[in-house]
C-alpha atoms as a PDB file:
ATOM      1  CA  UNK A   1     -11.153   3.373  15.138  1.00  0.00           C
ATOM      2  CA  UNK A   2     -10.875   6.267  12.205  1.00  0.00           C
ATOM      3  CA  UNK A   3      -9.734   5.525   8.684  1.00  0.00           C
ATOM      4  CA  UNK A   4     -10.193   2.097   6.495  1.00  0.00           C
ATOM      5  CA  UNK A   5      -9.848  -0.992   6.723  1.00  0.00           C
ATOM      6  CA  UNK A   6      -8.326  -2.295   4.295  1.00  0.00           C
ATOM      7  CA  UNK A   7      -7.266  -5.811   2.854  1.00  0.00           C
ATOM      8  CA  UNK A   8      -5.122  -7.279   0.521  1.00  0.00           C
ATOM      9  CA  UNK A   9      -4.557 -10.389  -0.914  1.00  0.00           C
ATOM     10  CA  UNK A  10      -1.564 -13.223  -1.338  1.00  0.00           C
ATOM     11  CA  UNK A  11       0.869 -10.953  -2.766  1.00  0.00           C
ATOM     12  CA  UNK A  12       3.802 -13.936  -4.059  1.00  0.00           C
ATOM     13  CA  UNK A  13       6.815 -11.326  -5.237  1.00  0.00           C
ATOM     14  CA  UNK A  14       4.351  -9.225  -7.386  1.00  0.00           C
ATOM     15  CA  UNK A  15       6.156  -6.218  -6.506  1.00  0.00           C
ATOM     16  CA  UNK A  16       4.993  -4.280  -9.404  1.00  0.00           C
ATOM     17  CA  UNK A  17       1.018  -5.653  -8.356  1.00  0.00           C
ATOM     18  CA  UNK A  18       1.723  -4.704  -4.743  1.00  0.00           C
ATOM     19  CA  UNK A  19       2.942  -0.822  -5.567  1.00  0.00           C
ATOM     20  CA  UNK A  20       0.246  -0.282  -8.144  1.00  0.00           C
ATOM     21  CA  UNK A  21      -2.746  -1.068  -5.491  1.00  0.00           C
ATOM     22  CA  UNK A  22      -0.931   1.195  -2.296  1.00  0.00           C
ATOM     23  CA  UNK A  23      -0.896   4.111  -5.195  1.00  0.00           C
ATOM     24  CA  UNK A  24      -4.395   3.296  -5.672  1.00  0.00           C
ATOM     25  CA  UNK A  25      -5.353   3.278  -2.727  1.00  0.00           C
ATOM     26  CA  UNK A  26      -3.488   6.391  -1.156  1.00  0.00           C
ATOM     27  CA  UNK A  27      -2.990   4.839   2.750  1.00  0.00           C
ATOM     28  CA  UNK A  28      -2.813   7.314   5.249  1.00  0.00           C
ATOM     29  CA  UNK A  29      -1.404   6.817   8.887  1.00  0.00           C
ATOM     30  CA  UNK A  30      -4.861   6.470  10.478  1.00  0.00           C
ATOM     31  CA  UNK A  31      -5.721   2.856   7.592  1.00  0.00           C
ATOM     32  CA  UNK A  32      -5.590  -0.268   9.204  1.00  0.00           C
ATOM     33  CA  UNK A  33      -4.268  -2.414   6.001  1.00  0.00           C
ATOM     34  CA  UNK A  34      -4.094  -5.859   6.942  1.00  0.00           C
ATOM     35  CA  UNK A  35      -2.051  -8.519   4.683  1.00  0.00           C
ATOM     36  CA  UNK A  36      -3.341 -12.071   4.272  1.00  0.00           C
ATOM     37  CA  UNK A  37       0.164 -13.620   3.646  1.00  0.00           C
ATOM     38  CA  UNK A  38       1.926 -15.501   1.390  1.00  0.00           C
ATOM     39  CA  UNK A  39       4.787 -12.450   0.629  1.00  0.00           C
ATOM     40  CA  UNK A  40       7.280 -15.034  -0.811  1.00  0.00           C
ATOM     41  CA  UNK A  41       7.786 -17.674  -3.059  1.00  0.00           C
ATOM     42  CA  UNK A  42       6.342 -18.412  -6.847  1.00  0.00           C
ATOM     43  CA  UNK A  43       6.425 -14.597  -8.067  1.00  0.00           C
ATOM     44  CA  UNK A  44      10.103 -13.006  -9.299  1.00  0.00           C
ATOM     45  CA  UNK A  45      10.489 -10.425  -6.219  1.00  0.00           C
ATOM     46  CA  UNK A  46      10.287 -11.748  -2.978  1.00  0.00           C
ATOM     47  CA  UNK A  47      13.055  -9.714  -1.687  1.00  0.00           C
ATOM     48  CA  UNK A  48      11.232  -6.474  -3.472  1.00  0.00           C
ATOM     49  CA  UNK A  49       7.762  -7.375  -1.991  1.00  0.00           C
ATOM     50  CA  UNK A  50       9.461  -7.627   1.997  1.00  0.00           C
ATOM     51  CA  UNK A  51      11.423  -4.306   1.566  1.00  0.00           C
ATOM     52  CA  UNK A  52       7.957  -2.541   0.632  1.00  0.00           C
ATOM     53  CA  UNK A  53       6.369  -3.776   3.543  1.00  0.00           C
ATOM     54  CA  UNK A  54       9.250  -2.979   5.872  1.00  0.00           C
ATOM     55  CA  UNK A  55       8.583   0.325   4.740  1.00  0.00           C
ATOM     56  CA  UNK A  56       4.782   0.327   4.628  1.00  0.00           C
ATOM     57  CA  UNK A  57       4.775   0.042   8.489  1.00  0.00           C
ATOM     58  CA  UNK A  58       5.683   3.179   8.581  1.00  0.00           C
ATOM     59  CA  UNK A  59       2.862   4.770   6.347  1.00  0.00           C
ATOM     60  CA  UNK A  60      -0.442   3.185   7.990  1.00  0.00           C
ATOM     61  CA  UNK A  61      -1.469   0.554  10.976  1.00  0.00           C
ATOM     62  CA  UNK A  62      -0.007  -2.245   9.159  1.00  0.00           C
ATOM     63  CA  UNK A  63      -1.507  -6.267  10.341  1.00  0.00           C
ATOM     64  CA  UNK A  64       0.586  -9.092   8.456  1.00  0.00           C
ATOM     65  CA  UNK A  65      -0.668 -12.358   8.307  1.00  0.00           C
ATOM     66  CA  UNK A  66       1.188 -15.848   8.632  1.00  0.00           C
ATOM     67  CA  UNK A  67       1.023 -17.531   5.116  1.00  0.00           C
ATOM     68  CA  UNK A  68       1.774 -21.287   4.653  1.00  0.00           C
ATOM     69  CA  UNK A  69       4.855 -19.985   2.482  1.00  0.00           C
ATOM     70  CA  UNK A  70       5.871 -17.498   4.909  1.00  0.00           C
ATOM     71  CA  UNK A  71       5.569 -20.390   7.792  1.00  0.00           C
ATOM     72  CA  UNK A  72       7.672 -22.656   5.494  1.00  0.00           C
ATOM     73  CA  UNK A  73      10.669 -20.479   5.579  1.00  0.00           C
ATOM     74  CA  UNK A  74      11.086 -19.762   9.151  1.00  0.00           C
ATOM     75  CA  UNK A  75      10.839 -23.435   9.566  1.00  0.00           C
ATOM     76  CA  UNK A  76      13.524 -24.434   7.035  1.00  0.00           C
ATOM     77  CA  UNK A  77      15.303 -21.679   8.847  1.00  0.00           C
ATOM     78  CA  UNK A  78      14.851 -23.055  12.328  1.00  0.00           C
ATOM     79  CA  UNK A  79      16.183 -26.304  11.266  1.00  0.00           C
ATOM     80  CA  UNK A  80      13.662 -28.563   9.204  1.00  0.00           C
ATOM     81  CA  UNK A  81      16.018 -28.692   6.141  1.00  0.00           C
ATOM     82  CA  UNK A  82      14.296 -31.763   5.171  1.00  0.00           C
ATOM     83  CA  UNK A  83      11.831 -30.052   3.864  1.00  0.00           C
ATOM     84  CA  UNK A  84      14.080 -27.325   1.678  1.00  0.00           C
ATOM     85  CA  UNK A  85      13.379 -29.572  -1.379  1.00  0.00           C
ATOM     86  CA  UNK A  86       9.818 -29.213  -1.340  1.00  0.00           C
ATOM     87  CA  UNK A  87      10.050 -25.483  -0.774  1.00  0.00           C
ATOM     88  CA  UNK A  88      12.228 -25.207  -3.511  1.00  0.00           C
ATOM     89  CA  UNK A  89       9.411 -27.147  -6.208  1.00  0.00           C
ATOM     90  CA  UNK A  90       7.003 -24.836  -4.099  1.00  0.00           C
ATOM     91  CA  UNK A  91       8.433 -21.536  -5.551  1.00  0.00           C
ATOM     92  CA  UNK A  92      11.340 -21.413  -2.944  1.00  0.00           C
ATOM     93  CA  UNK A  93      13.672 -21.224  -6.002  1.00  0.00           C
ATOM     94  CA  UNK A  94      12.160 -18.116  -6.878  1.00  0.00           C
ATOM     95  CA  UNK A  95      12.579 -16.444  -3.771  1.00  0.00           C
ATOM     96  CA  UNK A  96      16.567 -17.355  -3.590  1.00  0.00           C
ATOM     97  CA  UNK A  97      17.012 -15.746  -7.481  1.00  0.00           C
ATOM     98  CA  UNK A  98      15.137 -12.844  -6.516  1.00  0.00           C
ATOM     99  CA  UNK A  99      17.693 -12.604  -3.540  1.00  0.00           C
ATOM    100  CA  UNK A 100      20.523 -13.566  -5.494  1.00  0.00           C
ATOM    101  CA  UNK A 101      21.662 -16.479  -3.346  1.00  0.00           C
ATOM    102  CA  UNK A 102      21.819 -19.806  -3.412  1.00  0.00           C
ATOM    103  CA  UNK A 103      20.497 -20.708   0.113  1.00  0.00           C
ATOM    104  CA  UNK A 104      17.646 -19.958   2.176  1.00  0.00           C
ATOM    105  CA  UNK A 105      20.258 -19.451   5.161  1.00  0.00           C
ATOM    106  CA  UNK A 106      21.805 -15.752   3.056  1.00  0.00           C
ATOM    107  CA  UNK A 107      17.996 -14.281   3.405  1.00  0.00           C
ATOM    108  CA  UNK A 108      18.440 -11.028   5.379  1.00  0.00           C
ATOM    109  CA  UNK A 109      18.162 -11.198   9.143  1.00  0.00           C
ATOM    110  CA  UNK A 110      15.167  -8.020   8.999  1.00  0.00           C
ATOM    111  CA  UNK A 111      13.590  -9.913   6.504  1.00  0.00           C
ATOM    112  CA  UNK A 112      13.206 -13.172   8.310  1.00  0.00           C
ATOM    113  CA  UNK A 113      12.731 -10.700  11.349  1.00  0.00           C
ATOM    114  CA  UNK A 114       9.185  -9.356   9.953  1.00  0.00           C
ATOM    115  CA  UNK A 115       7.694 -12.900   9.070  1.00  0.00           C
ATOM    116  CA  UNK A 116       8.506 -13.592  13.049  1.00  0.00           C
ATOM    117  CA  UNK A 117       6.416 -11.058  13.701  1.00  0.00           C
ATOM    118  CA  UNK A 118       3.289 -11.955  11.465  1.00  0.00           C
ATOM    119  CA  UNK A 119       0.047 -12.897  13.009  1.00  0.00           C
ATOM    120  CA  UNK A 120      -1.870 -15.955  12.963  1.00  0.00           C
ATOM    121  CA  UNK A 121      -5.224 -14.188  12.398  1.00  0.00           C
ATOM    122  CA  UNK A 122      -6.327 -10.618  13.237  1.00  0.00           C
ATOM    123  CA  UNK A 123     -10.047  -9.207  14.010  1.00  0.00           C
ATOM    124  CA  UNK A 124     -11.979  -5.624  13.519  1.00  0.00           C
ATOM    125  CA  UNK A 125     -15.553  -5.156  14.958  1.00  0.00           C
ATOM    126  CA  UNK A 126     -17.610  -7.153  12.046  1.00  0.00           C
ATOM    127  CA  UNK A 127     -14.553  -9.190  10.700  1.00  0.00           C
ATOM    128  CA  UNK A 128     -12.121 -11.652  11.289  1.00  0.00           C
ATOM    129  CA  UNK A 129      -8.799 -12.129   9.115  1.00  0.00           C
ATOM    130  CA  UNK A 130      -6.715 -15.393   8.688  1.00  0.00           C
ATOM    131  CA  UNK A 131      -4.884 -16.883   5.647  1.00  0.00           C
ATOM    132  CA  UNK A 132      -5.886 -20.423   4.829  1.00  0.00           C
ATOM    133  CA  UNK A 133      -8.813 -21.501   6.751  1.00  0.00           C
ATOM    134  CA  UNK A 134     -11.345 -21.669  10.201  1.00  0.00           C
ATOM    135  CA  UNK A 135     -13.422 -24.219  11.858  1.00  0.00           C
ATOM    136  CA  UNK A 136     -16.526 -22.885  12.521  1.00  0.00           C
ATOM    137  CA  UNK A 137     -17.657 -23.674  16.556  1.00  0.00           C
ATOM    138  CA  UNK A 138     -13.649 -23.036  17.361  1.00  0.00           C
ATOM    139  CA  UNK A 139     -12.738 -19.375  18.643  1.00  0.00           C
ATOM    140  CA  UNK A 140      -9.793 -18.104  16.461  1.00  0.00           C
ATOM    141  CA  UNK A 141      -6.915 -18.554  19.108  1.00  0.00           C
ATOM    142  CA  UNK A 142      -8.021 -22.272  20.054  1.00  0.00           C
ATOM    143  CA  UNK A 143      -7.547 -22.990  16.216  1.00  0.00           C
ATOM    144  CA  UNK A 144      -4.555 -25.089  15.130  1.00  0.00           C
ATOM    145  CA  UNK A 145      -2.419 -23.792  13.144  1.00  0.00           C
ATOM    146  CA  UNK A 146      -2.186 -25.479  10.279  1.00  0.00           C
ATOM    147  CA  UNK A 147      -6.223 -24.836   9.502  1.00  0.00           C
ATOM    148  CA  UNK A 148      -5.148 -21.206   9.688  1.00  0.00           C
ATOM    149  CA  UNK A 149      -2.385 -21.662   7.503  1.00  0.00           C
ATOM    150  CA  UNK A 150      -2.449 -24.458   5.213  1.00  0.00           C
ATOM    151  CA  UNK A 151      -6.089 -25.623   5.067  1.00  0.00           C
ATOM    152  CA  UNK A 152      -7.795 -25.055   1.629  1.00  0.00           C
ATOM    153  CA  UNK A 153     -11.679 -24.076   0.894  1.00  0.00           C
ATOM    154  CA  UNK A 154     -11.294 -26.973  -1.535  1.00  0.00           C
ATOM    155  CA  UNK A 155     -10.441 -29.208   0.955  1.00  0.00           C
ATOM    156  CA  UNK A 156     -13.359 -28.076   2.929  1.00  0.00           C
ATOM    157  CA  UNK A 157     -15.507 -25.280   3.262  1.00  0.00           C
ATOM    158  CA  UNK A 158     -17.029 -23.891   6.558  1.00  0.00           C
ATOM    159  CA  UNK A 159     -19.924 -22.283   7.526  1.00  0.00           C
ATOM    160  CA  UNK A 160     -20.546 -19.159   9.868  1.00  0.00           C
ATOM    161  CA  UNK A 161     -18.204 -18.911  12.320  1.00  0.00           C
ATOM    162  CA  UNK A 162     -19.361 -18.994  15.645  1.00  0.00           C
ATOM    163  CA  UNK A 163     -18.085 -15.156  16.483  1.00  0.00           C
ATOM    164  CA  UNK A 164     -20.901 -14.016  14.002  1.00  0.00           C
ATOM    165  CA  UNK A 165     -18.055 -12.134  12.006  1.00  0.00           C
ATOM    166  CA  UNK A 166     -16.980 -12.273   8.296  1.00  0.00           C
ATOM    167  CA  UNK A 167     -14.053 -14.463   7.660  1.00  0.00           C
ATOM    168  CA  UNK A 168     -11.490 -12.528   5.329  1.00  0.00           C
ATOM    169  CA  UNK A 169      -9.284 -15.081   3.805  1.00  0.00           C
ATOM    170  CA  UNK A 170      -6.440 -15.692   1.176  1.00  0.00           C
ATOM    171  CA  UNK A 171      -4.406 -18.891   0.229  1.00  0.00           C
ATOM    172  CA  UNK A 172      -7.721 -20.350  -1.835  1.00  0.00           C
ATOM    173  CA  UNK A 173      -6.635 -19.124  -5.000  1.00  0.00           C
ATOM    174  CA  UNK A 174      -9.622 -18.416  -7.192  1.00  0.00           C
ATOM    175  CA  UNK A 175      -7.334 -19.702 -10.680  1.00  0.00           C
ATOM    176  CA  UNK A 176     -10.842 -19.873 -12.667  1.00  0.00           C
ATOM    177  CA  UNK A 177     -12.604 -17.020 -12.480  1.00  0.00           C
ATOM    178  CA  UNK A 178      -9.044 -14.454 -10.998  1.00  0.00           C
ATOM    179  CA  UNK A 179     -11.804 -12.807  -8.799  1.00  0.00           C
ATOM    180  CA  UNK A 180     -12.855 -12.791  -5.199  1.00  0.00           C
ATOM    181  CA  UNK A 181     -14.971 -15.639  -3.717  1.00  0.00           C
ATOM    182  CA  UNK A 182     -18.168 -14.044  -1.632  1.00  0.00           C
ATOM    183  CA  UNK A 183     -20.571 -16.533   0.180  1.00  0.00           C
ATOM    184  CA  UNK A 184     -21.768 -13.946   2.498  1.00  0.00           C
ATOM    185  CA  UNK A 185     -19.679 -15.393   5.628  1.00  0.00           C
ATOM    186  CA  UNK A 186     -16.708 -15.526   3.873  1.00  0.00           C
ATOM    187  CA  UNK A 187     -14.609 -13.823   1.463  1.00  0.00           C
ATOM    188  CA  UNK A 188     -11.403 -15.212  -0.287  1.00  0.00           C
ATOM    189  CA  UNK A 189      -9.243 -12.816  -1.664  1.00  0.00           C
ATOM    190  CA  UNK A 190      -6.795 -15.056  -3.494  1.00  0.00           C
ATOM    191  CA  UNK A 191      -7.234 -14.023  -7.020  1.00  0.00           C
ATOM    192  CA  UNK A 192      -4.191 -15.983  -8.246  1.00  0.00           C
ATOM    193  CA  UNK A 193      -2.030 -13.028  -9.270  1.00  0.00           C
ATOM    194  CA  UNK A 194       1.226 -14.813  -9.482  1.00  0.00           C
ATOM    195  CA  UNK A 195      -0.441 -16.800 -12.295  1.00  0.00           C
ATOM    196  CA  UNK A 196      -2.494 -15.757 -14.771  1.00  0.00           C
ATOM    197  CA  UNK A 197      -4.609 -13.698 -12.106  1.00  0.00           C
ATOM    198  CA  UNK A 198      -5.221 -10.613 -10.317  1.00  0.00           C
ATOM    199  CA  UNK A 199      -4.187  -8.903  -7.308  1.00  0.00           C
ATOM    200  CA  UNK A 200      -6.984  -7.564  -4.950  1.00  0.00           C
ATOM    201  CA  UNK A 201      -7.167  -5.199  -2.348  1.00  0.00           C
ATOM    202  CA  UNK A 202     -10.542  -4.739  -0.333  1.00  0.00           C
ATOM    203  CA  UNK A 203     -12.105  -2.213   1.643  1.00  0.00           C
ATOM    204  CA  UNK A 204     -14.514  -3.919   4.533  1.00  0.00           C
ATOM    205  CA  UNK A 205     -16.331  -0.992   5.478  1.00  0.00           C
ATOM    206  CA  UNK A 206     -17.770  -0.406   1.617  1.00  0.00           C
ATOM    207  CA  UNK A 207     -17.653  -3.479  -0.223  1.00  0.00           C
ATOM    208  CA  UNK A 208     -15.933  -2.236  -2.738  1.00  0.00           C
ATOM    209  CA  UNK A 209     -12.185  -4.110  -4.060  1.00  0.00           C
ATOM    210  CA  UNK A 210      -9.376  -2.747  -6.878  1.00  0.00           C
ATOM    211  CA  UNK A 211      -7.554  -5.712  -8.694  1.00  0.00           C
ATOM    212  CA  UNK A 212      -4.302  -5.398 -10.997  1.00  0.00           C
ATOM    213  CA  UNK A 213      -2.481  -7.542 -12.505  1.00  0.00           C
ATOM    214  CA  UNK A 214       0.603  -8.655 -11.737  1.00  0.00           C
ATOM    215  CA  UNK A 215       2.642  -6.066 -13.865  1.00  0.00           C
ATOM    216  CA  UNK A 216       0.516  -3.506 -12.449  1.00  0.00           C
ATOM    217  CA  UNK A 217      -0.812  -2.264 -15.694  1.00  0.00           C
ATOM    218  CA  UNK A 218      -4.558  -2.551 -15.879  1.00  0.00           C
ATOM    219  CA  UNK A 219      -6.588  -1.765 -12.242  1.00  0.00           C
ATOM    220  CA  UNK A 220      -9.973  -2.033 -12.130  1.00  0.00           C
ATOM    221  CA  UNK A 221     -12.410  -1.157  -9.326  1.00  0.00           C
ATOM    222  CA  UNK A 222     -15.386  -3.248  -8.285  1.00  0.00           C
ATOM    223  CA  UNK A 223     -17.901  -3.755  -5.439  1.00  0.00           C
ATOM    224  CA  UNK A 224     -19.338  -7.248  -3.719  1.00  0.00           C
ATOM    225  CA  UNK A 225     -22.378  -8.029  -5.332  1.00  0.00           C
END
């Protein structure tokens, strides 16, 4: 396959973080670009983040990722309105002001339509992509779901998967150090940038990985050491 490939990190509303990296990074229509989820909640502009990807389909091979918060949504959505509370102490409240609404049921139709169509994981030749965790003798697609989704490195953190392939991951967020977390299996892209962090953006091919923060106003550019 021709062009990059290309990752970035849980996004959370930074809308401003999100545009400042794609300028940086100049896609073109032959980039794979694959998103590690988590497009909602906690940051001020969920519904600015989901129009930007709707549109960044159209500007490279674009691979979105299941996060936990994107999961939570759909299943609010679907019916488990017992757990609307939670979402809303999760950063769900967030999400509705950046809407302008006062319930999860007034999100736009296309918007719930495109976290549908997110992926549990994704794979290249040398890597594998997923947003919260792996077991490491399980193939990807025998995997439950919540590992994939909700399971933290703190909780527990694997070894070598048994495909041989680096695991690309987000949902871990790095809130100490606000940079990526390389073992040499696995890399964690999380850089906390709806906090106090960074948002990061990774090319697999070279190593190398642009962070901003979430205003967009300082980038920097970086390799894996």
């Amino acid at each position: 396959m021709s062009g990059r490939t290309l990752a970035i990190g849980d996004i959370h509303g930074c809308l401003p973080a999100l545009e400042r990296l794609l300028q940086t990074l100049e896609l073109e229509k032959d980039d794979t670009l694959v998103l590690l989820g988590d497009y909602v909640d906690r940051g001020p502009d969920t519904q600015g983040v989901i129009d930007r990807l709707l549109f960044l389909q159209e500007e490279c091979r674009l691979y979105p990722i299941l996060g936990n918060h994107d999961e939570l949504i759909l299943q609010i959505v679907d019916g488990e309105t017992w757990k609307e509370g939670y979402w809303l102490s999760f950063g769900g409240q967030q999400t509705l002001d950046s809407y302008g609404v006062s319930s999860i049921s007034d999100i736009p139709s296309e918007h719930l339509k495109f976290l549908r169509k997110c992926l549990n994981f994704c794979e290249s030749e040398y890597h594998f992509f997923t947003h919260g965790n792996y077991i490491e003798n399980k193939p990807l697609e025998k995997t439950p779901p919540n590992v994939l989704r909700w399971e933290s490195l703190k909780t527990r953190m694997p070894g070598p998967h048994i495909s041989k392939k680096v695991a690309v991951l987000g949902h871990s967020a790095q809130k100490e150090t606000q940079d990526v977390l390389y073992t040499g299996y696995l890399i964690c892209l999380d850089t906390y940038c709806y906090g106090n962090g960074v948002l990061t953006a990774f090319d697999v091919h070279t190593g190398e990985y642009w962070q901003t923060d979430k205003l967009g106003k300082n980038t920097v550019k970086k390799r894996l050491r």
